[in-house]
Protein backbone atom coordinates (compact mmCIF):
# COMPACT_ATOMS: atom_id res chain seq x y z
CA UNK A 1 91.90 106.65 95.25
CA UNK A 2 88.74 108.25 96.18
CA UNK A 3 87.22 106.85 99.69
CA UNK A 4 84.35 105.10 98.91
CA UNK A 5 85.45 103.45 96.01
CA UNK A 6 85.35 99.49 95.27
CA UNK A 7 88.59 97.27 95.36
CA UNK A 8 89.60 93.79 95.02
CA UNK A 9 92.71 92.85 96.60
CA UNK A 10 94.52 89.61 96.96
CA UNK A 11 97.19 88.77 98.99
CA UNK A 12 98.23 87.44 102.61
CA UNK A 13 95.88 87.40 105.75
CA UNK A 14 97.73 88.58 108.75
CA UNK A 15 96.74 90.54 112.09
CA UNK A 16 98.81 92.73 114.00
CA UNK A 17 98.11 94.13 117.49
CA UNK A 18 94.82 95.95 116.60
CA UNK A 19 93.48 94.72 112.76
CA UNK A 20 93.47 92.02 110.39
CA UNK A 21 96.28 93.63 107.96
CA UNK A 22 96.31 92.17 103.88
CA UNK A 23 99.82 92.25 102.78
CA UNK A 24 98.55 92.50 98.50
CA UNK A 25 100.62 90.80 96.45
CA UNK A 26 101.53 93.59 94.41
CA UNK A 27 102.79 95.12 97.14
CA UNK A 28 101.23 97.33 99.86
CA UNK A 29 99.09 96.82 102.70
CA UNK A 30 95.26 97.63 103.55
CA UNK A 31 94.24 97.57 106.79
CA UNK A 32 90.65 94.91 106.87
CA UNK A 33 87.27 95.70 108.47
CA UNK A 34 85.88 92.33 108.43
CA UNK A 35 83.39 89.97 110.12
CA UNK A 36 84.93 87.36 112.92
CA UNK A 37 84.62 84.87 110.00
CA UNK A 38 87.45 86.49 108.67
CA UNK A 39 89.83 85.19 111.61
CA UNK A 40 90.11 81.53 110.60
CA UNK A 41 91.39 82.63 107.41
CA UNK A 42 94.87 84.14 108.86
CA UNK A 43 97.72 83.08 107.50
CA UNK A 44 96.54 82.19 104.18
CA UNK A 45 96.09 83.76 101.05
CA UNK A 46 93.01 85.21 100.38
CA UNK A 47 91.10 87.86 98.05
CA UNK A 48 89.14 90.35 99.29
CA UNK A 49 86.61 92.73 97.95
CA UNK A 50 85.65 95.66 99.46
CA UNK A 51 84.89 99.69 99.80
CA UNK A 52 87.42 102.09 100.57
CA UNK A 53 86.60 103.37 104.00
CA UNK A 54 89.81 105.63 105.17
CA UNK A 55 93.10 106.58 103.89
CA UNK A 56 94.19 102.67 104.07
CA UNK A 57 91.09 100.76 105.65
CA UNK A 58 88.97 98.66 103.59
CA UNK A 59 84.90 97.85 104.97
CA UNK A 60 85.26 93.80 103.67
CA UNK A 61 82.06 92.46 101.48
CA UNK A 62 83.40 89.38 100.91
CA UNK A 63 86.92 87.32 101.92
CA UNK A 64 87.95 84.10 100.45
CA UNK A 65 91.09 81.82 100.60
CA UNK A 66 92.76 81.39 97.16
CA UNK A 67 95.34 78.87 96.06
């Protein structure tokens, strides 16, 4: 996947010692640059949209909690 590129991911919000991690449904993880608004969304399933940024880091537009 070229860097750069756009992706929509959903899955499960969680953080580990550094960044917000999404664990994608499909399996895999990206590693989430997001706002602080993002924060009272861990633990819940979310989708995310984004651009590729690095090798597994995704720059967030826009994070929302699904059912």
């Amino acid at each position: 996947m070229p860097m750069g590129s756009h992706h929509e991911a959903v899955g499960l919000l969680l953080r580990n010692r550094r960044d917000l991690i999404l664990e994608v449904d499909d399996g895999g993880t990206w590693r989430l640059e997001a706002s602080s608004h993002a924060h009272r969304l861990l633990g819940l399933r979310v989708r995310v949209t984004g651009v590729r940024d690095s090798f597994d880091l995704l720059a967030v537009d826009t994070i929302e909690q699904v059912r």
